[in-house]
PDB file of N, CA and C in Angstrom:
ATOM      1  N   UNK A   1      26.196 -30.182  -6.745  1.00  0.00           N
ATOM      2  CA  UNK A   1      26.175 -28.869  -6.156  1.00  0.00           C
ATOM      3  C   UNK A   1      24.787 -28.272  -6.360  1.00  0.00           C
ATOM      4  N   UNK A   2      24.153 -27.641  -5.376  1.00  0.00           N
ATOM      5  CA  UNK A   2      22.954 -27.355  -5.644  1.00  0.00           C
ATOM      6  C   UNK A   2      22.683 -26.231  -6.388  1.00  0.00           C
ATOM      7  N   UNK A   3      21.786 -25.730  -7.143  1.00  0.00           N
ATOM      8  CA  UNK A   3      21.643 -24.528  -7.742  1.00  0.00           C
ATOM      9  C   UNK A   3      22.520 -24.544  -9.326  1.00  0.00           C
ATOM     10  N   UNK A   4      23.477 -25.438  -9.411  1.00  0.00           N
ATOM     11  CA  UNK A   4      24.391 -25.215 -10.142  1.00  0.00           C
ATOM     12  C   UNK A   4      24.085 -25.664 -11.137  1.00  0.00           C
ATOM     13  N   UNK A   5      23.804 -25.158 -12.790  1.00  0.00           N
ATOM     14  CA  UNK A   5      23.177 -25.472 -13.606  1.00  0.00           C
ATOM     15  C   UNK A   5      24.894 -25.575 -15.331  1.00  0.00           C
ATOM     16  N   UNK A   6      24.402 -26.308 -15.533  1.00  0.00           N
ATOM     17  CA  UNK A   6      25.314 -26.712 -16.624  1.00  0.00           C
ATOM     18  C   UNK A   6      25.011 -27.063 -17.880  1.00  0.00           C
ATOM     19  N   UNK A   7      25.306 -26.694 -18.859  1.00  0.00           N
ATOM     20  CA  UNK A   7      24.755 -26.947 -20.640  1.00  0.00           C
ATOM     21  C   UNK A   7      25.233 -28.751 -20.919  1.00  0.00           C
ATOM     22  N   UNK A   8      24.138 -29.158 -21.412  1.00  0.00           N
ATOM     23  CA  UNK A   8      24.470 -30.435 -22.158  1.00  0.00           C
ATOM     24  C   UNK A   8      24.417 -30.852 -23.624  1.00  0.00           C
ATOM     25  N   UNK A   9      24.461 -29.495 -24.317  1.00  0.00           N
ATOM     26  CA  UNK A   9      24.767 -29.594 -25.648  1.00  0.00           C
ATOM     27  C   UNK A   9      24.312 -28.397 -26.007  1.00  0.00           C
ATOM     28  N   UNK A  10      24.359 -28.686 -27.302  1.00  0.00           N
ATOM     29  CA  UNK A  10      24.124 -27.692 -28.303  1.00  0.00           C
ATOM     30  C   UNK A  10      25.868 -26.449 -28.006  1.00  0.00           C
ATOM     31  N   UNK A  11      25.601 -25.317 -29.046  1.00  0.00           N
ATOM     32  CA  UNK A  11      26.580 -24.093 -28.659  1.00  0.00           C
ATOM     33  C   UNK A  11      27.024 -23.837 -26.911  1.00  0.00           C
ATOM     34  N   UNK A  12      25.955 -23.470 -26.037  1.00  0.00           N
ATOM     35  CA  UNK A  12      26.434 -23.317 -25.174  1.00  0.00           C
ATOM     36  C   UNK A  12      27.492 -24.204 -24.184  1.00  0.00           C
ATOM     37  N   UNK A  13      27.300 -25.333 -24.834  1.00  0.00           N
ATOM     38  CA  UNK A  13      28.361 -26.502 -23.753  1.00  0.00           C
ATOM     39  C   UNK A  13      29.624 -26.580 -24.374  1.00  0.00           C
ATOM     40  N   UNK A  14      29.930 -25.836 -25.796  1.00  0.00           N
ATOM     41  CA  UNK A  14      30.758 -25.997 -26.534  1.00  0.00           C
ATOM     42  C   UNK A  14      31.953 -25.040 -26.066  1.00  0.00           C
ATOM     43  N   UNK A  15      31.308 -23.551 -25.659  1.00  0.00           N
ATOM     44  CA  UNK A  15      31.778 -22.329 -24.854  1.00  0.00           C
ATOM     45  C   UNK A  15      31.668 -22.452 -24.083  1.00  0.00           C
ATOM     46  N   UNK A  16      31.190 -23.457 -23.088  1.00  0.00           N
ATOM     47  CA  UNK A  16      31.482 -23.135 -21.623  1.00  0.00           C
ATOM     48  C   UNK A  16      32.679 -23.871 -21.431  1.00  0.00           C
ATOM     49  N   UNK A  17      33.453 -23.839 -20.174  1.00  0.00           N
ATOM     50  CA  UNK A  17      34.830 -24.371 -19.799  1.00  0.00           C
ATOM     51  C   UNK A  17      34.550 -25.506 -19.043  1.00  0.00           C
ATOM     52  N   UNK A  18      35.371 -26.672 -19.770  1.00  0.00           N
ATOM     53  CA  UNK A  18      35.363 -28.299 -19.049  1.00  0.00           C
ATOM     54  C   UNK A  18      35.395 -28.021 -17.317  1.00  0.00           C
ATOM     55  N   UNK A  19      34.689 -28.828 -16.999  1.00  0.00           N
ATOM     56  CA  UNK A  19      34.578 -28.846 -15.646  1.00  0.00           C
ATOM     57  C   UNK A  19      35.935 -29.025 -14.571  1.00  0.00           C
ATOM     58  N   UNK A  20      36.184 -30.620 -15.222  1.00  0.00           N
ATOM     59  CA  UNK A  20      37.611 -31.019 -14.629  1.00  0.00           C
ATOM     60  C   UNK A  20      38.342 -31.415 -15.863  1.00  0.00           C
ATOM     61  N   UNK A  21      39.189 -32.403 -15.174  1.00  0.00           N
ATOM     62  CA  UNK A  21      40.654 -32.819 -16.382  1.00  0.00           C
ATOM     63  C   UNK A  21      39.144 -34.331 -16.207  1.00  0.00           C
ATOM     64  N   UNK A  22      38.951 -34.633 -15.684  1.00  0.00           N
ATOM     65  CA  UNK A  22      37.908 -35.832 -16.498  1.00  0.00           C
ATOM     66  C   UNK A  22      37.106 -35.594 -17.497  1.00  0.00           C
ATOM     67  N   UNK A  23      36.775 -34.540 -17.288  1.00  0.00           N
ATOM     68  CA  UNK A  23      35.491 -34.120 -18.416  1.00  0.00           C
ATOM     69  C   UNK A  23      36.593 -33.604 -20.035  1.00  0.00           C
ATOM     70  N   UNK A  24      37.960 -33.369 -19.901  1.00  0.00           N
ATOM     71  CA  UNK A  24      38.532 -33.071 -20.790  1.00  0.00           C
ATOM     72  C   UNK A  24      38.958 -34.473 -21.752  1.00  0.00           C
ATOM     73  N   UNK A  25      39.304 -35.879 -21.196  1.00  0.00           N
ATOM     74  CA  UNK A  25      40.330 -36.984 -20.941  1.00  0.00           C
ATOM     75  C   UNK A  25      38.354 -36.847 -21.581  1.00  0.00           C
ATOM     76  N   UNK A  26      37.364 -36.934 -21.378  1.00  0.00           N
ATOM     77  CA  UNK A  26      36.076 -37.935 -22.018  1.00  0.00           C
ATOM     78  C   UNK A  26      35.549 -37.022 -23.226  1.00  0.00           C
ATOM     79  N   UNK A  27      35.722 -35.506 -23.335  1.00  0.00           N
ATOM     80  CA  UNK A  27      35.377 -34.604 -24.898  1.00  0.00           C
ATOM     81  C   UNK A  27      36.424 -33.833 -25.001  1.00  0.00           C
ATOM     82  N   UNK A  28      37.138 -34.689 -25.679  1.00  0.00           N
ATOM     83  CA  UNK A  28      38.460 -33.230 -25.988  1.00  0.00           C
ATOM     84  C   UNK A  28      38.246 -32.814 -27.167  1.00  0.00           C
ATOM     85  N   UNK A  29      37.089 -32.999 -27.932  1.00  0.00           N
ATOM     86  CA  UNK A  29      36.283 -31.858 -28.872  1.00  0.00           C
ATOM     87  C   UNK A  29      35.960 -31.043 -27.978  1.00  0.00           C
ATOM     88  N   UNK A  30      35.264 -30.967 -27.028  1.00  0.00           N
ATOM     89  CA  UNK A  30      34.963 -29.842 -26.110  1.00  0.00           C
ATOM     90  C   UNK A  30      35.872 -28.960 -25.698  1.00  0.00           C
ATOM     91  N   UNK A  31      37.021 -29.514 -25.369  1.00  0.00           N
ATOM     92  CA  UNK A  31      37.957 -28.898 -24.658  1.00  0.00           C
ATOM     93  C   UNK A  31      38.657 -28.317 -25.967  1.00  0.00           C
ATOM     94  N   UNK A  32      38.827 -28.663 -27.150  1.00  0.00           N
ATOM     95  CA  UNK A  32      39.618 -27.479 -28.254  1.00  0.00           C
ATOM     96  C   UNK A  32      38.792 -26.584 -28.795  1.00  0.00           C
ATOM     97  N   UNK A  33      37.297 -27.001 -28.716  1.00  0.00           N
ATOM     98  CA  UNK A  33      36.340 -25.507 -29.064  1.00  0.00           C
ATOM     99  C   UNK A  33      36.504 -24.637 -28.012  1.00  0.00           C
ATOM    100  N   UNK A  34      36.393 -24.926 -27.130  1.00  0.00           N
ATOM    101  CA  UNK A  34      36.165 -23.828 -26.422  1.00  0.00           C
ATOM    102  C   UNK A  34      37.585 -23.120 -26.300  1.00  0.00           C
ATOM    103  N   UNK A  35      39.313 -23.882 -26.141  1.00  0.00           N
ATOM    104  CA  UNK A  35      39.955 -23.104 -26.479  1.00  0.00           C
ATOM    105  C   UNK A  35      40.217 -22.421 -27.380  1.00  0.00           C
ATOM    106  N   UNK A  36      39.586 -22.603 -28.741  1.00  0.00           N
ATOM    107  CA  UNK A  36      39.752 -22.161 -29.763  1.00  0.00           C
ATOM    108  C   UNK A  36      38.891 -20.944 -29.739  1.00  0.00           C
ATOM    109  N   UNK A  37      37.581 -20.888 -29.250  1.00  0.00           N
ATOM    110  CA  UNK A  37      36.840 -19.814 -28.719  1.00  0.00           C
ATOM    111  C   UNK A  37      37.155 -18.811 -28.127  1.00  0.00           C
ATOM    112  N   UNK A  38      38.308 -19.202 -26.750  1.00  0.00           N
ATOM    113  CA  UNK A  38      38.369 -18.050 -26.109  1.00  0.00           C
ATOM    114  C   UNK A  38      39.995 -17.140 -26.489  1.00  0.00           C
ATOM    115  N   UNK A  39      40.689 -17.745 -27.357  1.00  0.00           N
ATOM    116  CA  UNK A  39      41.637 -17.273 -28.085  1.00  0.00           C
ATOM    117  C   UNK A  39      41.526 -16.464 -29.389  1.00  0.00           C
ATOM    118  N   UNK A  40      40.531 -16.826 -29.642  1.00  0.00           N
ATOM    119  CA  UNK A  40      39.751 -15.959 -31.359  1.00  0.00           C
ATOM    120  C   UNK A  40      39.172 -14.729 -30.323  1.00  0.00           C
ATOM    121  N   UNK A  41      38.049 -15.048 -29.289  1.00  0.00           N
ATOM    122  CA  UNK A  41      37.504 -13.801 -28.884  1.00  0.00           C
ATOM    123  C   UNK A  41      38.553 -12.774 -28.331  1.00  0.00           C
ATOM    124  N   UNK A  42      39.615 -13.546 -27.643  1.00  0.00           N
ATOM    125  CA  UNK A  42      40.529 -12.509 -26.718  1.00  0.00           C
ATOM    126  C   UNK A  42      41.490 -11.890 -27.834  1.00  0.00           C
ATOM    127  N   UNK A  43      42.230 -12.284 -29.356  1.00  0.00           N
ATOM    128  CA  UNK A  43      42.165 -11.600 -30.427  1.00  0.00           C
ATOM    129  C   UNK A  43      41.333 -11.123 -30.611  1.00  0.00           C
ATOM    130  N   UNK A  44      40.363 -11.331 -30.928  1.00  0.00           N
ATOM    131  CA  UNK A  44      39.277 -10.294 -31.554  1.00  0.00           C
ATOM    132  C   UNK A  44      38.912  -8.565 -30.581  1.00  0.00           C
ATOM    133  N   UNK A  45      39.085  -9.223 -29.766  1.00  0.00           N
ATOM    134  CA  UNK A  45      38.978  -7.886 -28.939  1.00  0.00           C
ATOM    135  C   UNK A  45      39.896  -6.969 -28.621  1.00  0.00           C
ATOM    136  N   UNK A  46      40.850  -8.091 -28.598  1.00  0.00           N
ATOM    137  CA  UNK A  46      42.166  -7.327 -28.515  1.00  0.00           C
ATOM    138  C   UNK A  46      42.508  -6.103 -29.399  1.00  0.00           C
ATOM    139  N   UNK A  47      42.187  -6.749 -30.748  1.00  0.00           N
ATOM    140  CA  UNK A  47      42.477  -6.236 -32.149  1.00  0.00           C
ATOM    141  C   UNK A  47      41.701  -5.008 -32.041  1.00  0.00           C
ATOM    142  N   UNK A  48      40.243  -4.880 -31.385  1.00  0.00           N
ATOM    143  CA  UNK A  48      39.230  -3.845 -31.119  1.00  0.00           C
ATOM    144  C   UNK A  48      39.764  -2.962 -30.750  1.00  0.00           C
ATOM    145  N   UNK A  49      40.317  -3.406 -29.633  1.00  0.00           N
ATOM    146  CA  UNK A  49      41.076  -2.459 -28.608  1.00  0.00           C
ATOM    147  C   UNK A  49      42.349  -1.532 -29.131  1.00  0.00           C
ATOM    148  N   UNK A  50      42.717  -1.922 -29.567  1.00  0.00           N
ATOM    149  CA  UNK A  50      44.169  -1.385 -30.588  1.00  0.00           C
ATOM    150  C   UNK A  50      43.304  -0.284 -31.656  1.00  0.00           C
ATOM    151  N   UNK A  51      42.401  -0.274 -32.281  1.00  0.00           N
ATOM    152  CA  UNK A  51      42.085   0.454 -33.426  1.00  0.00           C
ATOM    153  C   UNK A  51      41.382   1.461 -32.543  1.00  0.00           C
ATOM    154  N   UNK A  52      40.429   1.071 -31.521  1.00  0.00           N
ATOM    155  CA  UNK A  52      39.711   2.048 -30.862  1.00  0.00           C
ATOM    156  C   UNK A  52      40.553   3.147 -29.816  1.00  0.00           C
ATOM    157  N   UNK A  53      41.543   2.496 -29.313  1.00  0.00           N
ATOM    158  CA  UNK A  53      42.586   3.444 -28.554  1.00  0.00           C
ATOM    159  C   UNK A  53      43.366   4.525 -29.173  1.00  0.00           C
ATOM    160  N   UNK A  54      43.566   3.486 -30.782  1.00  0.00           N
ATOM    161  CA  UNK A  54      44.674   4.508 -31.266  1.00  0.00           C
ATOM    162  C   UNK A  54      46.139   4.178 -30.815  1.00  0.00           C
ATOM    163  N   UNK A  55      46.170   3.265 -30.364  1.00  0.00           N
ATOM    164  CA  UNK A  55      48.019   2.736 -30.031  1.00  0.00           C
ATOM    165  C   UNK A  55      48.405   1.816 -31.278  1.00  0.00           C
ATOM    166  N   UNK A  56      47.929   1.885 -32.358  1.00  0.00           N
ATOM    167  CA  UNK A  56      48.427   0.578 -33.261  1.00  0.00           C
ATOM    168  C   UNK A  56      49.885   1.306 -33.827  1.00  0.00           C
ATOM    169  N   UNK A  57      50.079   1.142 -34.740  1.00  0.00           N
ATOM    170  CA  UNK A  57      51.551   1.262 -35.043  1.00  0.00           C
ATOM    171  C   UNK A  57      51.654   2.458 -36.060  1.00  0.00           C
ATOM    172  N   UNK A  58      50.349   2.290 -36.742  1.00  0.00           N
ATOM    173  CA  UNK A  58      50.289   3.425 -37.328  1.00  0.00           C
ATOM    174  C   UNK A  58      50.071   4.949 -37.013  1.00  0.00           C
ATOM    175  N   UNK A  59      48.849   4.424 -35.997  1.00  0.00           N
ATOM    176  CA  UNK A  59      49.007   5.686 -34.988  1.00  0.00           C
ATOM    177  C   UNK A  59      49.805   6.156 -34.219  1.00  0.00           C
ATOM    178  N   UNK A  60      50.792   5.956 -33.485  1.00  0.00           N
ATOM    179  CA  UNK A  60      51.905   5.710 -32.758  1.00  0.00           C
ATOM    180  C   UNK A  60      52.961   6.680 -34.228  1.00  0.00           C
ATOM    181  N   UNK A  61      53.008   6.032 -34.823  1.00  0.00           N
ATOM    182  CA  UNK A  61      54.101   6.900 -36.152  1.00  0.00           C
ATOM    183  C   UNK A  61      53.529   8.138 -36.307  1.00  0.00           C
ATOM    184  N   UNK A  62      52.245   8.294 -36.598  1.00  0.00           N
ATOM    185  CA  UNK A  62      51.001   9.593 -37.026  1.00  0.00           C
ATOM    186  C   UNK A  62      51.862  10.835 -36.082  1.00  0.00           C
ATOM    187  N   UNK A  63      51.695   9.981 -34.192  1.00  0.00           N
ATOM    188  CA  UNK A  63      51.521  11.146 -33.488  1.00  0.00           C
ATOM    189  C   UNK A  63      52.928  11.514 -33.229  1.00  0.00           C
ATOM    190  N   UNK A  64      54.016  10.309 -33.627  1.00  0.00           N
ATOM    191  CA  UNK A  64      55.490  11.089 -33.819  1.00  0.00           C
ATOM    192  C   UNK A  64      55.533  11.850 -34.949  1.00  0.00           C
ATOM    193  N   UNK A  65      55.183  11.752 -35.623  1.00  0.00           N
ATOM    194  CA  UNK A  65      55.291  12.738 -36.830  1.00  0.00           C
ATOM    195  C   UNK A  65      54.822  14.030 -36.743  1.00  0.00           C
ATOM    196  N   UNK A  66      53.569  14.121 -35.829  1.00  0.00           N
ATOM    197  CA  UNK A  66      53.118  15.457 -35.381  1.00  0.00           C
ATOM    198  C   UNK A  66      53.846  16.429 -34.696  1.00  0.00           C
ATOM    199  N   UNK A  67      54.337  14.892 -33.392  1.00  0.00           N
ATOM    200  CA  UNK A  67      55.073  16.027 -32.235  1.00  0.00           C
ATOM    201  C   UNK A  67      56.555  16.532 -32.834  1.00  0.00           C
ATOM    202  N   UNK A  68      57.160  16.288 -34.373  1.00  0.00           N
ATOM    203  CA  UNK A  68      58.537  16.185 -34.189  1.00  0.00           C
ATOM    204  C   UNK A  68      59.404  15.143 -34.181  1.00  0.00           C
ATOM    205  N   UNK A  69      58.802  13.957 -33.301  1.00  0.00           N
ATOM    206  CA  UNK A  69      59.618  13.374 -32.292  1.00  0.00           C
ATOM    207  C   UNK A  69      60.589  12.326 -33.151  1.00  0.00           C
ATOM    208  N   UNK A  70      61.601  12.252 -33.361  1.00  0.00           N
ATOM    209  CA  UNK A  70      62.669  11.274 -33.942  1.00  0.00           C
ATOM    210  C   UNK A  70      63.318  10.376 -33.150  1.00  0.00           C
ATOM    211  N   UNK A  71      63.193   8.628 -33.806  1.00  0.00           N
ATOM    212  CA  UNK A  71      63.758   7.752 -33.172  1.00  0.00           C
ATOM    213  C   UNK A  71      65.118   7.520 -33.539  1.00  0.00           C
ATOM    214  N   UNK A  72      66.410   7.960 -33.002  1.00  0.00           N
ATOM    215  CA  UNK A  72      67.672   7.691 -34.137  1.00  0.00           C
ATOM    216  C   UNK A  72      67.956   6.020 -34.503  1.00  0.00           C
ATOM    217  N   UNK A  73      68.127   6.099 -35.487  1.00  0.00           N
ATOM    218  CA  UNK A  73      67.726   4.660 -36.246  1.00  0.00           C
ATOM    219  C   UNK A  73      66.919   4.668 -37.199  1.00  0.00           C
ATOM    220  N   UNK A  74      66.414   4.928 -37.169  1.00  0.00           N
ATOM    221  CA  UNK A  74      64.513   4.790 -37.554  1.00  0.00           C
ATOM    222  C   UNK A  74      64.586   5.888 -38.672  1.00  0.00           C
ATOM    223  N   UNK A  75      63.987   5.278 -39.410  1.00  0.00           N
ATOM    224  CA  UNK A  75      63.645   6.477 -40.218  1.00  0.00           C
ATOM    225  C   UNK A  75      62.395   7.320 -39.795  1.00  0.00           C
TER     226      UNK A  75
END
């Protein structure tokens, strides 16, 4: 493909995503870093996302406790 430029080692070929199911079937070291990569980052951000919003669980209890609001069950 013309123009189309691709890593042949080092970190970056490690994070980039296998091309095909051949390129997986010839480095399937490649293919579990990088899933392992994009499952840690999409936790990791995730986790970001939760503390920076303010929806975690603790917060969520905080702002029932403010408004009043009672879950029956629940303490």
């Amino acid at each position: 493909m013309a123009g189309h430029q691709q890593p042949i080692g080092g970190l970056a070929y490690y994070i980039s995503p296998p091309q095909s199911i051949y390129d997986l079937t010839r480095d399937p070291v490649h293919a579990i870093v990088y899933t392992i990569f994009v499952l840690s980052s999409c936790a990791f951000f995730s986790r970001i996302w939760i503390d920076i919003s303010g929806s975690s669980s603790r917060d969520v209890a905080r702002q029932f406790i403010e408004n009043d609001m009672i879950i029956k069950g629940q303490r």
